[in-house]
C-alpha atoms as a PDB file:
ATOM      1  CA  UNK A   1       0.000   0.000   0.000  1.00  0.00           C
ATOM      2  CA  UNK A   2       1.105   3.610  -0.409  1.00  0.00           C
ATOM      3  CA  UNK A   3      -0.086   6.495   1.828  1.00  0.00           C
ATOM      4  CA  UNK A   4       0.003   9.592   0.187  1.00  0.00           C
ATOM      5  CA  UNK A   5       0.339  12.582   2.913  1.00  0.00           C
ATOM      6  CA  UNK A   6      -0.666  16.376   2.570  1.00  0.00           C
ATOM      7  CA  UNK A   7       1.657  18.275   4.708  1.00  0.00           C
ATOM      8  CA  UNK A   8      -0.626  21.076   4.151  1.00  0.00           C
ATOM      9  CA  UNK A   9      -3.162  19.489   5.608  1.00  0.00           C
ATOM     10  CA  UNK A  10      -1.418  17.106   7.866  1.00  0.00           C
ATOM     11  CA  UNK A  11      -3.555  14.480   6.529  1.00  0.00           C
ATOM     12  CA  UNK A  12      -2.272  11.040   5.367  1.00  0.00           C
ATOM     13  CA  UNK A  13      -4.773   8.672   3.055  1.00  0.00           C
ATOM     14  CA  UNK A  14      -4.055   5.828   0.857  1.00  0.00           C
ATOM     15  CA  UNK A  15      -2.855   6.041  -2.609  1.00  0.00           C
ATOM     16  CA  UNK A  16      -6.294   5.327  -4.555  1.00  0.00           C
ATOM     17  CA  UNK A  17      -6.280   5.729  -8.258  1.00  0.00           C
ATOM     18  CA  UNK A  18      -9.978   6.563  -8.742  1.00  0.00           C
ATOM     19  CA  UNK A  19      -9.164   9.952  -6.702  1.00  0.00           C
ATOM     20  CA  UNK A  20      -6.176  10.712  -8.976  1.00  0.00           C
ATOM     21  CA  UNK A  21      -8.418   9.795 -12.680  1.00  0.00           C
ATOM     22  CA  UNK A  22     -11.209  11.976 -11.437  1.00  0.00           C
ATOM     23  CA  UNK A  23      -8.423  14.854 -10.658  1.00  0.00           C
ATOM     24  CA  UNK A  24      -6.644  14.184 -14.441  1.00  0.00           C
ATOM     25  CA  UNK A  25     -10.218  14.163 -16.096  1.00  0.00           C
ATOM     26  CA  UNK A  26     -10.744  18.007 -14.603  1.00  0.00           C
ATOM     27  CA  UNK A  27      -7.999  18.495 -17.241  1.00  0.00           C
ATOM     28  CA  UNK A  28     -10.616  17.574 -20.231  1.00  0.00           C
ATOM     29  CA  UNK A  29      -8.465  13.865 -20.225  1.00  0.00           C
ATOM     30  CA  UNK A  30     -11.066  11.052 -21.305  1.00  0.00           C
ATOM     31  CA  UNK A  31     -11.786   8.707 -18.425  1.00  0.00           C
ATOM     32  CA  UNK A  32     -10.166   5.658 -19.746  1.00  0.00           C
ATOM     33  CA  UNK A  33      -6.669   8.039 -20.782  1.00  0.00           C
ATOM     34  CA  UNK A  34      -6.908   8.795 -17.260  1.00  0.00           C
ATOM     35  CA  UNK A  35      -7.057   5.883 -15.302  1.00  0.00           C
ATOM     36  CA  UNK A  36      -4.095   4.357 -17.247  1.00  0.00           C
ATOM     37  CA  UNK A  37      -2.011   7.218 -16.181  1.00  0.00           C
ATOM     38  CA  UNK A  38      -3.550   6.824 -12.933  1.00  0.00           C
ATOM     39  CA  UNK A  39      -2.379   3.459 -13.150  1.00  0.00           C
ATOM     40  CA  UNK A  40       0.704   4.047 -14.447  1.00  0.00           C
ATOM     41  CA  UNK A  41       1.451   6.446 -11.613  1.00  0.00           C
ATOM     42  CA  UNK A  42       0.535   4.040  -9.258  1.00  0.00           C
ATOM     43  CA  UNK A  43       2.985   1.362 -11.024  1.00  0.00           C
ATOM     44  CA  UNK A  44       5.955   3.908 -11.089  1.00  0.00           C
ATOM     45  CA  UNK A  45       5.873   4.303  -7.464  1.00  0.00           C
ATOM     46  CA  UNK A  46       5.890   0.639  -6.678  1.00  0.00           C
ATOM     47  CA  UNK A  47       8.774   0.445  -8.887  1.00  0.00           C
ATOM     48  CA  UNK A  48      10.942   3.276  -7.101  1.00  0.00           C
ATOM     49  CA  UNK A  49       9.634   1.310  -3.891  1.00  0.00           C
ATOM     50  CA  UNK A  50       8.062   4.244  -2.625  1.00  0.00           C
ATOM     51  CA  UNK A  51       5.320   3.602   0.472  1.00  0.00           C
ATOM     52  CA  UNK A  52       5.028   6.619   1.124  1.00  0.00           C
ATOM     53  CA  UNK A  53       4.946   9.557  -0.945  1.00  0.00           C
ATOM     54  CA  UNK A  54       3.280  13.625  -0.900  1.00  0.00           C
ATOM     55  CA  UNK A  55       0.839  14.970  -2.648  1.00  0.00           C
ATOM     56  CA  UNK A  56       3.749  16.713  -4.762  1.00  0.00           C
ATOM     57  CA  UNK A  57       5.008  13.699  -5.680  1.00  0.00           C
ATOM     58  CA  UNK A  58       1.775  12.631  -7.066  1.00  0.00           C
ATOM     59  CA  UNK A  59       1.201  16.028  -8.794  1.00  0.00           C
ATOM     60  CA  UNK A  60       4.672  15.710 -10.353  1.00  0.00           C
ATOM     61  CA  UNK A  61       4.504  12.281 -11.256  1.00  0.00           C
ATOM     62  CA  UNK A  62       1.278  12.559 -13.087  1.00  0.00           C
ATOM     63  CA  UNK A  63       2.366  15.717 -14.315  1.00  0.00           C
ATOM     64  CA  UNK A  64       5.372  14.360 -16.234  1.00  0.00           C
ATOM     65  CA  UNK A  65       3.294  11.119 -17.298  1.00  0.00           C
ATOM     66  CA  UNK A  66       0.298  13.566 -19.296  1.00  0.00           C
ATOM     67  CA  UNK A  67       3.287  15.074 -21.070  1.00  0.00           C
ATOM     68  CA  UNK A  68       4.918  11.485 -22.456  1.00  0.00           C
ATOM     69  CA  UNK A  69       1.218  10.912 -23.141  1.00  0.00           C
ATOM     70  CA  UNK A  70       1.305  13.914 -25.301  1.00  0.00           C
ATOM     71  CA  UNK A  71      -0.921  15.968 -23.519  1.00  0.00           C
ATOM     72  CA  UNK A  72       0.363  18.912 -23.059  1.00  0.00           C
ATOM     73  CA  UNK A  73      -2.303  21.592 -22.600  1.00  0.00           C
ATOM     74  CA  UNK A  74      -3.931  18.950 -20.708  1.00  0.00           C
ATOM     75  CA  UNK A  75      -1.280  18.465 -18.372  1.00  0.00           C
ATOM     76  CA  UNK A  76      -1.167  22.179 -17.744  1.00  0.00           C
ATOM     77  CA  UNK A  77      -4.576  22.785 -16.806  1.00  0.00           C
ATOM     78  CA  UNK A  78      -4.349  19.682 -14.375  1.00  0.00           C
ATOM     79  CA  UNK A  79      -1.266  21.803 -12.527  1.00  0.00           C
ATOM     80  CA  UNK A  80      -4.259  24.901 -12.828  1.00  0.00           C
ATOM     81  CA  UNK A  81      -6.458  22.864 -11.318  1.00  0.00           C
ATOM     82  CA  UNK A  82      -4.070  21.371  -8.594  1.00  0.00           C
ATOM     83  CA  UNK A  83      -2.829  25.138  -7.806  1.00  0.00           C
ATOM     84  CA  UNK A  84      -6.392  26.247  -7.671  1.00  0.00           C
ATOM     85  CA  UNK A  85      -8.049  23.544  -5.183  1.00  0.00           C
ATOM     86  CA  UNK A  86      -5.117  24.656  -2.556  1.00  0.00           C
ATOM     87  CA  UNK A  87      -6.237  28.031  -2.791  1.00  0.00           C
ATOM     88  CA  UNK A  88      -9.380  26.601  -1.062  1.00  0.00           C
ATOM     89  CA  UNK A  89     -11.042  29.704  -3.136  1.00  0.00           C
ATOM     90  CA  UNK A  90     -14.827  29.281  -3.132  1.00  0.00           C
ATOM     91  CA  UNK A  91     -16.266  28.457  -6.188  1.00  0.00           C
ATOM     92  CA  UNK A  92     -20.277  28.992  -7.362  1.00  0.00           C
ATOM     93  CA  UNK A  93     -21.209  27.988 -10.968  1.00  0.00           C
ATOM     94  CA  UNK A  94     -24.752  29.537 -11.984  1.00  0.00           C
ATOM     95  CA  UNK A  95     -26.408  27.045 -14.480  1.00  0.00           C
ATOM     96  CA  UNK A  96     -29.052  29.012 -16.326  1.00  0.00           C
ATOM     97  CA  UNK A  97     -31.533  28.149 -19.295  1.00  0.00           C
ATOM     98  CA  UNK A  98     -35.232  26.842 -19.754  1.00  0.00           C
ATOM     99  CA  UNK A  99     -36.816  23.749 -18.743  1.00  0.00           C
ATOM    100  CA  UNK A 100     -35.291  20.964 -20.865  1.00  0.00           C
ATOM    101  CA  UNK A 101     -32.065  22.165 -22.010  1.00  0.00           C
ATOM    102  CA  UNK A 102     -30.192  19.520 -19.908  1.00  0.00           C
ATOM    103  CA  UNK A 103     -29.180  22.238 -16.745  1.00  0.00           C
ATOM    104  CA  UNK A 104     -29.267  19.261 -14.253  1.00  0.00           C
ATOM    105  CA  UNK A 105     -26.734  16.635 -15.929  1.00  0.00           C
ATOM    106  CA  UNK A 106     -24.213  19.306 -16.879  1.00  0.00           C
ATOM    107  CA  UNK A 107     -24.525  20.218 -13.168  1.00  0.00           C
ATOM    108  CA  UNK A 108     -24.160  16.922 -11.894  1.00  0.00           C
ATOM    109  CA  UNK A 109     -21.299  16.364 -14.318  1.00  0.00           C
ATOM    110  CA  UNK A 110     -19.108  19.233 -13.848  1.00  0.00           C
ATOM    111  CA  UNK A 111     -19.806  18.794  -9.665  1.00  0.00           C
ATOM    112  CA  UNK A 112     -18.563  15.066 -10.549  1.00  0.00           C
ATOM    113  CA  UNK A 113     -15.164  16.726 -11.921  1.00  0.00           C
ATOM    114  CA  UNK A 114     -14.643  19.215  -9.913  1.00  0.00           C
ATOM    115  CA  UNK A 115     -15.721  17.350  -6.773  1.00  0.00           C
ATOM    116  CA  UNK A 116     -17.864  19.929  -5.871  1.00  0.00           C
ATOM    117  CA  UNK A 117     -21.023  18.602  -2.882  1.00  0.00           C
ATOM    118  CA  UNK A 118     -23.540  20.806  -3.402  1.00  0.00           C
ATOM    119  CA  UNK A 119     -25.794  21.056  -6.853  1.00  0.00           C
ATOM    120  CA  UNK A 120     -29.223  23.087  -5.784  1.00  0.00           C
ATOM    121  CA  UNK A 121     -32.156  23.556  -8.306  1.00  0.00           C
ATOM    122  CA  UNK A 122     -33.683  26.750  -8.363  1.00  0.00           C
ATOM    123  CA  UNK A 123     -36.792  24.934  -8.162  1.00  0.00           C
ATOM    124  CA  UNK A 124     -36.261  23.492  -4.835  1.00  0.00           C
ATOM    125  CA  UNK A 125     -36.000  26.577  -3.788  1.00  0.00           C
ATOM    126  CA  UNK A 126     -39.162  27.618  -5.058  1.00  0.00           C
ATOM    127  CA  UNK A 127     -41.297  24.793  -3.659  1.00  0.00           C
ATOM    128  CA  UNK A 128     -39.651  25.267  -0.020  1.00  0.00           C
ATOM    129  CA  UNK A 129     -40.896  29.309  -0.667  1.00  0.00           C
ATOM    130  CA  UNK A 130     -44.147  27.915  -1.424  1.00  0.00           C
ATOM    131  CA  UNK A 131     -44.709  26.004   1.683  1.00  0.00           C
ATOM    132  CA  UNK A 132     -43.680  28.817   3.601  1.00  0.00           C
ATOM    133  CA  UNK A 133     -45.680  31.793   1.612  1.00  0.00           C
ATOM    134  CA  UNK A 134     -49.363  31.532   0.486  1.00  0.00           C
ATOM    135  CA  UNK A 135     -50.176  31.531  -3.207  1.00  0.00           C
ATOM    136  CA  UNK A 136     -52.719  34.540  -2.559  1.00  0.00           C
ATOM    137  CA  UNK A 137     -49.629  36.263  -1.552  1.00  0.00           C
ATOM    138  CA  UNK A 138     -47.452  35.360  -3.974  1.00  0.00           C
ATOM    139  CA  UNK A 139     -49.621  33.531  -6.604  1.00  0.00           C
ATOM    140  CA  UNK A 140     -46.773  33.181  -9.109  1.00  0.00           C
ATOM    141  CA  UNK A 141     -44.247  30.957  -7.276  1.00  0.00           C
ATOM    142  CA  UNK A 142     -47.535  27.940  -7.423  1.00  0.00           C
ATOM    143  CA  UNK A 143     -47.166  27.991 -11.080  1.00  0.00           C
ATOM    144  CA  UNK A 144     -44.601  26.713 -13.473  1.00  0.00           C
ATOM    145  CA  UNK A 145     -42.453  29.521 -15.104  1.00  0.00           C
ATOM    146  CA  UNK A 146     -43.963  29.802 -18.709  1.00  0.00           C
ATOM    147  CA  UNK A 147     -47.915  29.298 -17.009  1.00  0.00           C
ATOM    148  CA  UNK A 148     -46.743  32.275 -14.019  1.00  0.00           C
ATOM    149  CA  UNK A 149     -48.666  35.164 -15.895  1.00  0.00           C
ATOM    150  CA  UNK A 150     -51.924  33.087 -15.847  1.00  0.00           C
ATOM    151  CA  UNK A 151     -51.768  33.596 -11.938  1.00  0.00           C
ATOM    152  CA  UNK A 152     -50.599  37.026 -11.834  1.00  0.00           C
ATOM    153  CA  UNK A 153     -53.376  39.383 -11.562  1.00  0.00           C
ATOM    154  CA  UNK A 154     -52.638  42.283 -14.030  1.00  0.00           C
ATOM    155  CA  UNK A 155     -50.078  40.657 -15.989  1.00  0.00           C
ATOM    156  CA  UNK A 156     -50.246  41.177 -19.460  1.00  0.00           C
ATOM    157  CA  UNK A 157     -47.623  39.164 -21.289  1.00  0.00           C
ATOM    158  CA  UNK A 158     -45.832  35.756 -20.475  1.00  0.00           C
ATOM    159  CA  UNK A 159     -42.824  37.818 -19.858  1.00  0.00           C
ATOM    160  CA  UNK A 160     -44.005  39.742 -17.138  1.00  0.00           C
ATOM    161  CA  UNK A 161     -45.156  36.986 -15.365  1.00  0.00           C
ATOM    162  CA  UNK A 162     -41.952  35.008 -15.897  1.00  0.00           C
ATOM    163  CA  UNK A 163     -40.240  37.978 -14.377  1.00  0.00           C
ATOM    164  CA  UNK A 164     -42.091  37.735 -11.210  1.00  0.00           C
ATOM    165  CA  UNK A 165     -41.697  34.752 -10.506  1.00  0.00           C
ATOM    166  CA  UNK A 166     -37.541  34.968 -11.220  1.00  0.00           C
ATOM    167  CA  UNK A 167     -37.409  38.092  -9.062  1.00  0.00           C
ATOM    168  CA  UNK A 168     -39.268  36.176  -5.808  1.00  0.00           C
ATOM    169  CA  UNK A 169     -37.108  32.777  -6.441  1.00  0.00           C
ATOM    170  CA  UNK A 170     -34.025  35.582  -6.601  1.00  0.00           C
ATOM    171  CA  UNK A 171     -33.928  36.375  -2.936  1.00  0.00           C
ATOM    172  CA  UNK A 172     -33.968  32.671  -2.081  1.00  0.00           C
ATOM    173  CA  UNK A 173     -31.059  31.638  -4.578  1.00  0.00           C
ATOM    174  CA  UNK A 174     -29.395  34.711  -3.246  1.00  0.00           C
ATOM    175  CA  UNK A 175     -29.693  33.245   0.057  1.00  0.00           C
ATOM    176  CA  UNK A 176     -27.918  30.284  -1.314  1.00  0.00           C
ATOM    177  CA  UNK A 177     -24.666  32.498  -2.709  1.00  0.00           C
ATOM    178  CA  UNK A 178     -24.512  34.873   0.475  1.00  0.00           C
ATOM    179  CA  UNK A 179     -24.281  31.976   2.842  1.00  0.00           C
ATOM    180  CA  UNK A 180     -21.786  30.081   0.124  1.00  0.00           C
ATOM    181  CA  UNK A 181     -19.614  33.053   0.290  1.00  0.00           C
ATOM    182  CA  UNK A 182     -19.042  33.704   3.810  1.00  0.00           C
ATOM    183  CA  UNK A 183     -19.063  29.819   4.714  1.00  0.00           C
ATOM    184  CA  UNK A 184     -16.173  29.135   2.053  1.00  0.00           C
ATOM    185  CA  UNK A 185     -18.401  27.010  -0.023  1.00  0.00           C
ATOM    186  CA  UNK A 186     -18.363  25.285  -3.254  1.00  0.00           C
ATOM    187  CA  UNK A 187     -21.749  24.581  -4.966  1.00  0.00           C
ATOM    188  CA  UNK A 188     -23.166  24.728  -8.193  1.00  0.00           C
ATOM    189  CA  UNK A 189     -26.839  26.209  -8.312  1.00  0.00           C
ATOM    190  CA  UNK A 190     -28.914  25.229 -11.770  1.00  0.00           C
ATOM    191  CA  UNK A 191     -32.535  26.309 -12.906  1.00  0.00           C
ATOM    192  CA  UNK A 192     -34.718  28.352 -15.033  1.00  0.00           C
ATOM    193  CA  UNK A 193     -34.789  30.941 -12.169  1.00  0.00           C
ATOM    194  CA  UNK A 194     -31.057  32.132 -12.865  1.00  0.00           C
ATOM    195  CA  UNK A 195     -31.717  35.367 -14.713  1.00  0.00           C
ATOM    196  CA  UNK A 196     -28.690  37.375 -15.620  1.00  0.00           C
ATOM    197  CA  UNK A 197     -29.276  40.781 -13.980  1.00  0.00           C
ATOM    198  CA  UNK A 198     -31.720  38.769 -11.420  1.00  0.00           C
ATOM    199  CA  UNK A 199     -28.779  37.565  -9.806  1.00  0.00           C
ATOM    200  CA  UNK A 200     -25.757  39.470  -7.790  1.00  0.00           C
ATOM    201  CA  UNK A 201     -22.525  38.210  -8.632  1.00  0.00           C
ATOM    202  CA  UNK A 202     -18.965  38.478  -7.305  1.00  0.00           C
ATOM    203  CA  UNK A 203     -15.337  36.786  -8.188  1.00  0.00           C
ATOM    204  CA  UNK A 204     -16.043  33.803  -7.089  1.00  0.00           C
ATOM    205  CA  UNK A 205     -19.576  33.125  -8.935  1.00  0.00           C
ATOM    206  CA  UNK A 206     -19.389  32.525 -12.147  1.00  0.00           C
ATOM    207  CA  UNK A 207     -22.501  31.914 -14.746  1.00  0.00           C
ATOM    208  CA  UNK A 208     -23.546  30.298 -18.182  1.00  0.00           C
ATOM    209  CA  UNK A 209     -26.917  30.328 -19.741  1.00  0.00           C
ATOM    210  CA  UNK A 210     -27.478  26.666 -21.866  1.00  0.00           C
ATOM    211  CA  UNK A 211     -29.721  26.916 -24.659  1.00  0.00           C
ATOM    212  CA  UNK A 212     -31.220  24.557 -27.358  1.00  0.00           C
ATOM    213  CA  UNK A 213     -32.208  26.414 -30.126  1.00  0.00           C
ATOM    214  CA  UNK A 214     -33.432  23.813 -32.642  1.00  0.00           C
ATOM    215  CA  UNK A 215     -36.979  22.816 -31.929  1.00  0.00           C
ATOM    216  CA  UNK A 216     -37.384  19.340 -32.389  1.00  0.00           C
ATOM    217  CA  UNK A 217     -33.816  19.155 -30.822  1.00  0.00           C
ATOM    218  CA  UNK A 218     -35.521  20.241 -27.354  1.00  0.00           C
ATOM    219  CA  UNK A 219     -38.603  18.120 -27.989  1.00  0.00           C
ATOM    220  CA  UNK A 220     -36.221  15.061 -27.857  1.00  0.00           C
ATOM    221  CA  UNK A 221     -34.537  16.234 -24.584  1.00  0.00           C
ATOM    222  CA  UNK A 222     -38.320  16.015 -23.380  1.00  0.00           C
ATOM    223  CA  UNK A 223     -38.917  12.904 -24.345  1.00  0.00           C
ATOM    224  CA  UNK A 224     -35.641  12.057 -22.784  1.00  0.00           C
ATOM    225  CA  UNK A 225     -36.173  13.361 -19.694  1.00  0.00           C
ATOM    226  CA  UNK A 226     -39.155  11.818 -18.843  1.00  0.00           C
ATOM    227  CA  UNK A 227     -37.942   8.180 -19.085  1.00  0.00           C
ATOM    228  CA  UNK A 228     -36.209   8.715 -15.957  1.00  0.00           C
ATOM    229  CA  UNK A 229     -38.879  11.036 -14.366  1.00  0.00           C
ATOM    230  CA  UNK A 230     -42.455  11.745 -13.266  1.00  0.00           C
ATOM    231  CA  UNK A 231     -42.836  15.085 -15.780  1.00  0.00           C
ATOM    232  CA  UNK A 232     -44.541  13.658 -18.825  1.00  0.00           C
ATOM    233  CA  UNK A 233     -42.948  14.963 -22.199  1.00  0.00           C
ATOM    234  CA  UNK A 234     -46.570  15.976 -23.738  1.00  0.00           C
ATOM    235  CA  UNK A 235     -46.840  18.474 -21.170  1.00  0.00           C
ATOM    236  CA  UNK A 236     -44.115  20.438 -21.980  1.00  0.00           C
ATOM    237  CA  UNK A 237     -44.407  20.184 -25.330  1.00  0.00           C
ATOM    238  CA  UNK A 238     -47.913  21.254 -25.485  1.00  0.00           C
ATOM    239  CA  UNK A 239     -46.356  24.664 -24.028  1.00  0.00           C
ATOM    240  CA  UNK A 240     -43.048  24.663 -26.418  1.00  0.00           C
ATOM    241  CA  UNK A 241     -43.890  27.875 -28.045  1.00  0.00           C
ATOM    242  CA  UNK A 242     -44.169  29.658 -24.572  1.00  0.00           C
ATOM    243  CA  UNK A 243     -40.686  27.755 -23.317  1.00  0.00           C
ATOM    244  CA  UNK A 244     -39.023  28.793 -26.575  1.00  0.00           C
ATOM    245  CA  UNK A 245     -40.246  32.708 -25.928  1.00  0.00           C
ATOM    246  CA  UNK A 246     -38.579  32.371 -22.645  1.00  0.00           C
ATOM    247  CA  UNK A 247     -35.565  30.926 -24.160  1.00  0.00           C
ATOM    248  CA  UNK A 248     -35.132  33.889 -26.309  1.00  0.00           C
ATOM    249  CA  UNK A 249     -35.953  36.335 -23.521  1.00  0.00           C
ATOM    250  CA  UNK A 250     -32.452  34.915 -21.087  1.00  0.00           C
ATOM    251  CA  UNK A 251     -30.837  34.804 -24.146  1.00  0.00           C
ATOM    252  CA  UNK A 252     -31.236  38.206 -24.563  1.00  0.00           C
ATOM    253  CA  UNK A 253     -30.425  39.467 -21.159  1.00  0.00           C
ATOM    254  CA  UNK A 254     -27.567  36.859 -20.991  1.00  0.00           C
ATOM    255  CA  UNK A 255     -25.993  38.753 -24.096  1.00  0.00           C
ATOM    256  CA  UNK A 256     -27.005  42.529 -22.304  1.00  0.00           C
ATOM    257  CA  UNK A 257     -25.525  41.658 -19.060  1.00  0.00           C
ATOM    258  CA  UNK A 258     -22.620  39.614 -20.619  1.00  0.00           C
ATOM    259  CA  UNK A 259     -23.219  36.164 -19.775  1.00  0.00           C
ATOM    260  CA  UNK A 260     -21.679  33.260 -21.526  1.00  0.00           C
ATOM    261  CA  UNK A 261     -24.252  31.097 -23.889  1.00  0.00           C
ATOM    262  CA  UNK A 262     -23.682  27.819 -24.697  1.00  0.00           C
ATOM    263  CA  UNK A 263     -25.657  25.718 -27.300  1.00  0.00           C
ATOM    264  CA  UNK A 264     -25.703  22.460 -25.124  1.00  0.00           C
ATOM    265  CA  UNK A 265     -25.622  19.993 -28.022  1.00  0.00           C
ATOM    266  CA  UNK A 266     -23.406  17.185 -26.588  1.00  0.00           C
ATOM    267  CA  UNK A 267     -22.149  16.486 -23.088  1.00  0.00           C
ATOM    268  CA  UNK A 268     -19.071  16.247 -23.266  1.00  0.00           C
ATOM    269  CA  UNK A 269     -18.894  19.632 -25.132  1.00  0.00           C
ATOM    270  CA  UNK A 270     -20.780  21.524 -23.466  1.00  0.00           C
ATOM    271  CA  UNK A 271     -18.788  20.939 -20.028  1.00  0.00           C
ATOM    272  CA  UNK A 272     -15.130  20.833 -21.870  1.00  0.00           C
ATOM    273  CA  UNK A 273     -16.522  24.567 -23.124  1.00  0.00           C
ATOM    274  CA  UNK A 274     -17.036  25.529 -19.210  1.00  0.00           C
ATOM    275  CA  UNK A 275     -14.158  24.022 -17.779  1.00  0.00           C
ATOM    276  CA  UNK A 276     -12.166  25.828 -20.016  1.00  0.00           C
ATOM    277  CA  UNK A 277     -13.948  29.264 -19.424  1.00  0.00           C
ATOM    278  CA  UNK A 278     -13.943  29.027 -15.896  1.00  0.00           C
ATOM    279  CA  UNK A 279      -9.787  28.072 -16.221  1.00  0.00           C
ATOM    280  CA  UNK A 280      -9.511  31.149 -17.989  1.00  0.00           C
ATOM    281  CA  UNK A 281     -11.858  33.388 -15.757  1.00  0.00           C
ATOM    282  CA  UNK A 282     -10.243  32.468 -12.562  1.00  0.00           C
ATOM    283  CA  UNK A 283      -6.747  33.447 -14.281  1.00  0.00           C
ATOM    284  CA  UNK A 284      -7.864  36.542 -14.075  1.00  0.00           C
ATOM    285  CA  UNK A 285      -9.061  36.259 -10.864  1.00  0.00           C
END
């Protein structure tokens, strides 16, 4: 066995090689690349008859097996990565888009790379305001987003209504950042709700707006969706002309306020596309 210690830390843990693939595939390294370098890692160090070893070691090791590999850039953004996590900066990714555009598996993906905990939906925020606030006080949080205006008294387009409900579900999902921030928290925090200009963000919050722009494209991600969930695909389709207006609208104040938008096509693309954003953003940082 080899224990790998963290004198950072003062920590000491067991060499394990499904740690060290999921920390090389935060470099954009395919899974099955990654665990052979893993492997080979592992190998090495048996070799040199090392038991016991630092996390430097490791990070140097791998480091120098993703170049013979001919990864270059890739092994770069693994040191990023390494450099970053000992930091300990806080990190909040904003997932943002209309129902159906696949918010929830890149969330649950790029929290799977980046080992990030915490993945809240804007809509379980919503339903834990609803228990706690009447619908004839706030009538548009008991609705779904693109059916909001119907219970708004005086509203006059599906817009306005959407609006209302986004700026009630704000303060809750603002809530959610504030205590991230001042606890030192990673999270990521996905929905419909996540409004560019709705929102308050700092340095450490960083948000992208997925979109689906081809019709029968989205239809299929309903249809999708639903084999692994109660919400039944008709349903949404019925209302896909309503969904699409609202698509268009965040769209719109995504590219007034700024905001990154990313045709989510494929998986793998669409989170390679923010990884490497959020490697350049925090650069900056």
């Amino acid at each position: 066995m080899i224990i790998v210690t963290d004198p950072e830390r003062k920590v000491s843990l067991p060499f394990s090689r499904g740690i060290l693939t999921r920390s090389i595939t935060l470099a954009g390294v395919d899974v099955g690349i990654a665990y052979i370098i893993a492997t080979e890692v592992q190998k090495e160090l048996l070799e040199r008859g090392r038991r016991t070893v630092t996390t430097d070691d490791i990070r140097e090791l791998t480091y120098e097996k993703l170049i013979q590999h001919g990864l270059k850039e890739e092994a770069e953004r693994y040191l990023f990565w390494r450099q970053f996590r000992r930091r300990k900066m806080p990190l909040v990714i904003l997932i943002g888009g209309v129902t159906g555009v696949g918010k929830s598996t890149i969330a649950t993906e790029l929290a799977f790379r980046l080992s990030i905990r915490t993945v809240i939906g804007t809509d379980t925020v919503r339903e834990v305001m609803r228990k706690i606030i009447a619908r004839e006080l706030l009538p548009d949080l008991h609705s779904s987003s693109f059916m909001a205006w119907r219970e708004l008294k005086g509203a006059k387009s599906l817009i306005e209504g959407f609006e209302s409900q986004v700026r009630h579900v704000s303060v809750g999902v603002q809530a959610v950042l504030d205590r991230a921030l001042r606890e030192g928290m990673n999270a990521i925090v996905e929905g419909i709700h996540l409004v560019p200009g709705f929102i308050e963000t700092n340095e450490n919050s960083f948000m992208y707006i997925l979109s689906v722009s081809d019709r029968k494209a989205l239809e299929a991600h309903f249809y999708e969706r639903s084999r692994y969930s109660k919400r039944p695909a008709e349903y949404y389709i019925e209302h896909l002309d309503e969904i699409l207006w609202l698509q268009e609208y965040i769209i719109r104040r995504a590219r007034e306020y700024g905001v990154k938008v990313i045709e989510n096509v494929e998986l793998e693309k669409t989170v390679t596309e923010i990884m490497e954003d959020l490697m350049e953003r925090l650069r900056r940082v």
